[in-house]
N, C-alpha and C. Protein backbone atom coordinates (compact mmCIF):
# COMPACT_ATOMS: atom_id res chain seq x y z
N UNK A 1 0.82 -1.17 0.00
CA UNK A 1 0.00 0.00 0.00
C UNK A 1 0.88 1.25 0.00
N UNK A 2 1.79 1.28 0.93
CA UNK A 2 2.92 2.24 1.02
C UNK A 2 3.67 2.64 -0.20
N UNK A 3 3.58 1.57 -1.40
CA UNK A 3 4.16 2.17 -2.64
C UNK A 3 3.94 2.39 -3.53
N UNK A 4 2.01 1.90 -3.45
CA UNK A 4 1.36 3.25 -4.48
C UNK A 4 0.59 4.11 -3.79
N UNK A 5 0.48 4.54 -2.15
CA UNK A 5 0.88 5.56 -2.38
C UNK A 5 1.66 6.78 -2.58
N UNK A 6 2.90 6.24 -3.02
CA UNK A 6 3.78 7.27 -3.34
C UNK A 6 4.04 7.38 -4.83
N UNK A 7 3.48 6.31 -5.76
CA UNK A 7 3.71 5.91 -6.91
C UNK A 7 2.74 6.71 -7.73
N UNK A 8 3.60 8.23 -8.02
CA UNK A 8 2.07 9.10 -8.94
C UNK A 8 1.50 8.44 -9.72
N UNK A 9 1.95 7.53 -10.68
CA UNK A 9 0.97 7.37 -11.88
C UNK A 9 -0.05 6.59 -11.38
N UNK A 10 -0.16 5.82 -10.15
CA UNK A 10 -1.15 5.17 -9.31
C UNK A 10 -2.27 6.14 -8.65
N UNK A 11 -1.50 7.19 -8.23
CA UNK A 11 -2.41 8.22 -7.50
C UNK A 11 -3.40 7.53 -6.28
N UNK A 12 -2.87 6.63 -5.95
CA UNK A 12 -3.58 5.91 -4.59
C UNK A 12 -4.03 6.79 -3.27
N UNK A 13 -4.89 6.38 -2.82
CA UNK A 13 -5.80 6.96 -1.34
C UNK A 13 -5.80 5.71 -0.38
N UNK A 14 -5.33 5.93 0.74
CA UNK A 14 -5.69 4.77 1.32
C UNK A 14 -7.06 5.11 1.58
N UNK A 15 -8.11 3.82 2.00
CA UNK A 15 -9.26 4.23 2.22
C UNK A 15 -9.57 4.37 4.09
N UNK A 16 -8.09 3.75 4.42
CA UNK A 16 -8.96 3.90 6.05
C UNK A 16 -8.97 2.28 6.43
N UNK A 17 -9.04 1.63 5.64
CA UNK A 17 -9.80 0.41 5.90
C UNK A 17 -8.88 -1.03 6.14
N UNK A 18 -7.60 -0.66 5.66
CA UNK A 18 -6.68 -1.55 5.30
C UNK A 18 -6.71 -2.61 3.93
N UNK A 19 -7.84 -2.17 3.58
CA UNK A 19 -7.25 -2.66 2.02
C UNK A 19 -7.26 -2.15 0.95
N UNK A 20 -6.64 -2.64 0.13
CA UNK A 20 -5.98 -1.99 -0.96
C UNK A 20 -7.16 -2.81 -2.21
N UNK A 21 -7.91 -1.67 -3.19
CA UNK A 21 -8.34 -1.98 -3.90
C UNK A 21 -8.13 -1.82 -5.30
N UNK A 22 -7.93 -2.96 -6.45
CA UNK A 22 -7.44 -2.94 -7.54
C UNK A 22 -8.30 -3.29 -8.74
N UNK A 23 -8.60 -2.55 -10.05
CA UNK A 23 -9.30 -2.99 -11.10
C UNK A 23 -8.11 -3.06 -12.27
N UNK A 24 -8.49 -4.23 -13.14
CA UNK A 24 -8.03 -4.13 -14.37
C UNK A 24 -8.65 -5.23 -14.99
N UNK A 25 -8.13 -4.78 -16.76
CA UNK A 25 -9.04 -5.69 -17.61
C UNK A 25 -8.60 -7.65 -17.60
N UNK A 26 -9.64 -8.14 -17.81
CA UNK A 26 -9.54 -9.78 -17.56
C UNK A 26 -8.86 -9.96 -19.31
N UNK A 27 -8.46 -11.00 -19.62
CA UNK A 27 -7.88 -11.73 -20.64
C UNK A 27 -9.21 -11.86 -21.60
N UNK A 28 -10.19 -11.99 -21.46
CA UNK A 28 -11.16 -11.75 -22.65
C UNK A 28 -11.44 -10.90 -23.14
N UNK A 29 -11.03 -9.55 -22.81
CA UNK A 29 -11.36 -8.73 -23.33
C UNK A 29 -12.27 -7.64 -23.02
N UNK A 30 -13.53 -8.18 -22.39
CA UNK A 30 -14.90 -7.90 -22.25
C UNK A 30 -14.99 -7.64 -21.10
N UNK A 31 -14.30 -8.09 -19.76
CA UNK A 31 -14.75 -8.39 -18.57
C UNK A 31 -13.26 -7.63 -17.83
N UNK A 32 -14.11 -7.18 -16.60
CA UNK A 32 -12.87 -6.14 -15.76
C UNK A 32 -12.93 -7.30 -14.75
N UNK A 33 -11.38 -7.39 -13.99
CA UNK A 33 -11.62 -8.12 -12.81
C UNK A 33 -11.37 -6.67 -11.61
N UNK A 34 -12.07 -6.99 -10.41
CA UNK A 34 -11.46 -6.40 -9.29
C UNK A 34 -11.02 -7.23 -7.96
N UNK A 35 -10.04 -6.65 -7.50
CA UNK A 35 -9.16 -7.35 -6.35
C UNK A 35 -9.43 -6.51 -5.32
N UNK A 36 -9.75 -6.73 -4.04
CA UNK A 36 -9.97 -6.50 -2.61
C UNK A 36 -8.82 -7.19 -2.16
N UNK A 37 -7.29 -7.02 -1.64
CA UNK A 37 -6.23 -7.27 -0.87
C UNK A 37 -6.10 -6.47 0.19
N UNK A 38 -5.60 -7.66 1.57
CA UNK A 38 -5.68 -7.10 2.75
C UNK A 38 -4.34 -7.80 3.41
N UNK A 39 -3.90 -7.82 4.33
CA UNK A 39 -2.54 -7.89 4.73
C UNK A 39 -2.95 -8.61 6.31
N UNK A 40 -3.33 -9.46 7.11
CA UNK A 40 -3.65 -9.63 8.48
C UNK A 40 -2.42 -9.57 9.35
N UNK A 41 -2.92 -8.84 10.62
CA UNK A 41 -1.93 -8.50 11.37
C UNK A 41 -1.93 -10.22 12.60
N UNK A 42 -0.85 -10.52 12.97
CA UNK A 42 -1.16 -11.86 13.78
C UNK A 42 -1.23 -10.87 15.28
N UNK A 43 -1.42 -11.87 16.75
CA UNK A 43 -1.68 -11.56 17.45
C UNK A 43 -0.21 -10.85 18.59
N UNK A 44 0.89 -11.08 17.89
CA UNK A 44 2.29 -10.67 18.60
C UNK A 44 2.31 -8.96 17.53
N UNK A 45 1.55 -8.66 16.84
CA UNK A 45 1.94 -7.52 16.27
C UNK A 45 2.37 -7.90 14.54
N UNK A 46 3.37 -9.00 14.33
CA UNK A 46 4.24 -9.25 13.30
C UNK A 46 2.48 -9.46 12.08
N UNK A 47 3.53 -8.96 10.63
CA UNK A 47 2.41 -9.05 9.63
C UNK A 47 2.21 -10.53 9.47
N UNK A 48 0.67 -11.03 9.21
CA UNK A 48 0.20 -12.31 8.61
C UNK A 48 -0.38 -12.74 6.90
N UNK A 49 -0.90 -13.28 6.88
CA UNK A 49 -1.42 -13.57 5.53
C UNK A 49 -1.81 -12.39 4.99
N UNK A 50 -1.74 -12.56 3.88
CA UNK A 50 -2.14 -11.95 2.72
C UNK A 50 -3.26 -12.29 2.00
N UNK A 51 -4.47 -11.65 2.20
CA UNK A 51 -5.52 -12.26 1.38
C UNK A 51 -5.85 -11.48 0.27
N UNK A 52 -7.02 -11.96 -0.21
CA UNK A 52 -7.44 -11.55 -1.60
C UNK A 52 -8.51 -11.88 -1.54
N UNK A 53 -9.61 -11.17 -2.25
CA UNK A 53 -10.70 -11.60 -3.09
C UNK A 53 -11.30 -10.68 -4.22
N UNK A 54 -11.69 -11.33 -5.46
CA UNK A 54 -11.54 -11.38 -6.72
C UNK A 54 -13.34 -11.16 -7.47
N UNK A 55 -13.41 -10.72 -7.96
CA UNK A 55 -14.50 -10.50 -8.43
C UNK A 55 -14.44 -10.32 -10.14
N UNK A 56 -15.30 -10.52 -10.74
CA UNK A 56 -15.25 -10.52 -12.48
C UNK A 56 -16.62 -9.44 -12.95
């Protein structure tokens, strides 16, 4: 998240929320996918999984 937002041609906002939301076009042509990525924090502080979810 930290390196688009610094990455102008991204022009990123965090939303507050901790995740980072992404669109781009799918391989057919026709169809956009979007990505919802989030980062979980474990319970000592240290970063955990990395999730995702995907939409068409």
């Amino acid at each position: 998240m930290r390196f688009l937002e610094g990455f102008t041609p991204a022009s990123y906002h965090d939303a507050g929320d901790g995740m980072v939301r992404l669109a781009f076009p799918a391989d057919d042509g026709h169809s956009v996918v979007a990505a919802a990525v989030r980062q979980e924090q474990n319970a000592d502080g240290t970063e955990g999984r990395v999730r995702a979810q995907f939409t068409l």
